[in-house]
Protein backbone atom coordinates (compact mmCIF):
# COMPACT_ATOMS: atom_id res chain seq x y z
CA UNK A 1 35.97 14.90 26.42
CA UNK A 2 34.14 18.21 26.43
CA UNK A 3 30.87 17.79 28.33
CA UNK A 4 29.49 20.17 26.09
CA UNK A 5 30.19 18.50 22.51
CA UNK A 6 29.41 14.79 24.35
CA UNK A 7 25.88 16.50 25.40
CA UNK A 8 25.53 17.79 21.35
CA UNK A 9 26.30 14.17 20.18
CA UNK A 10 23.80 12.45 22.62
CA UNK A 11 21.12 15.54 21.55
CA UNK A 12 21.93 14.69 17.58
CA UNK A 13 21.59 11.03 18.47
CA UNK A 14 18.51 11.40 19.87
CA UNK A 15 17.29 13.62 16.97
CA UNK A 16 18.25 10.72 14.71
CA UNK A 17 16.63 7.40 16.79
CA UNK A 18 13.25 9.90 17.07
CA UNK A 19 13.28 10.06 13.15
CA UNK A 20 13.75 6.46 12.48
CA UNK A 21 11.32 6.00 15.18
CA UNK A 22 8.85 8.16 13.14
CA UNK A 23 9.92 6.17 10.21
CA UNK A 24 9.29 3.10 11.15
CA UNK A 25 5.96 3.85 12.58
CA UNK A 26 4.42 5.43 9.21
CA UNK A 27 5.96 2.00 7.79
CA UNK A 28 4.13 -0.23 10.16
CA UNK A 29 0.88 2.20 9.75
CA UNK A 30 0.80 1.44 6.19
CA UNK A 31 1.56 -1.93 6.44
CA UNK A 32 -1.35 -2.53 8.75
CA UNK A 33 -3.65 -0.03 6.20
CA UNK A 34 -2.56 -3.08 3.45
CA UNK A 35 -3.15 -5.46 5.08
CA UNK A 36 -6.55 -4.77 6.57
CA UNK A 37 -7.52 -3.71 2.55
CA UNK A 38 -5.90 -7.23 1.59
CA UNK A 39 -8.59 -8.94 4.31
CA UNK A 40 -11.45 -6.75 3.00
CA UNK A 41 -10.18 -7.32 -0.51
CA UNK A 42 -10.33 -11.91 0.10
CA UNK A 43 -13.79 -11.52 2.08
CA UNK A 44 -15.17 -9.82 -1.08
CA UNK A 45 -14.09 -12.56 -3.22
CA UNK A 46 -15.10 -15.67 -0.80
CA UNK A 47 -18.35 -13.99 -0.52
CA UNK A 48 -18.88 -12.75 -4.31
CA UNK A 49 -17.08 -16.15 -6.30
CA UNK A 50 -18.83 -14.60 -9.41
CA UNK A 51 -16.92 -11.27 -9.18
CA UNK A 52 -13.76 -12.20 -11.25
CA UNK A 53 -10.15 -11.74 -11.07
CA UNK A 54 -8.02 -9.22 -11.82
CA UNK A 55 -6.78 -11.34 -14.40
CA UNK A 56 -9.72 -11.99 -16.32
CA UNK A 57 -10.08 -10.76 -20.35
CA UNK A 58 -13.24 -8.42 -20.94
CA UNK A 59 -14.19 -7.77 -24.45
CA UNK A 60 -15.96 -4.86 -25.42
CA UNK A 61 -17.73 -3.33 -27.75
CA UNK A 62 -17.66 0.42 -27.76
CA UNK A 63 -19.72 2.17 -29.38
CA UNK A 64 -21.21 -0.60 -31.47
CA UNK A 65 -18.46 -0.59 -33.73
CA UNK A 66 -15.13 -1.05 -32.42
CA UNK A 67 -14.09 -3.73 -30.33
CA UNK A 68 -11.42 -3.94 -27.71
CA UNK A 69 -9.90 -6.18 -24.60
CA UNK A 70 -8.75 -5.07 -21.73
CA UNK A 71 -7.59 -6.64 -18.27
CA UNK A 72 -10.44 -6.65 -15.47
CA UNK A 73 -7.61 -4.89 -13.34
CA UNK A 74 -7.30 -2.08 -16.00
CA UNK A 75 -10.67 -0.60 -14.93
CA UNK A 76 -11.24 -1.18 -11.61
């Protein structure tokens, strides 16, 4: 084999491992970046039990004549 098209191969190989690399580091970044928000996210709760859930049904009245329901999670 042809020292010079084995040394290519290795190079492109290379290229390729350092992109997943990259990859797969912005992946774990982001995963950490959840789940420290996720942590943040449960102390709130345990320490405000009042808060609500996401889940919960608020009724509104707008503008003193119309009234609507929405999800808590709609505005926030």
């Amino acid at each position: 084999m042809d020292p010079d098209v084995f040394a290519d191969a290795l190079q492109q190989v290379h290229g390729i491992l350092e992109s997943k690399n990259k990859a797969v580091e912005e992946q774990k970044r982001l995963l950490e970046e959840k789940e420290a928000f996720l942590k943040r996210v449960r102390l709130f709760e345990e320490s405000n039990p009042k808060a609500g859930k996401e889940s919960d049904v608020l009724h509104l009245n707008v503008g003193g004549v119309t009234n609507i329901a929405v999800l808590r999670r709609t505005l926030t």
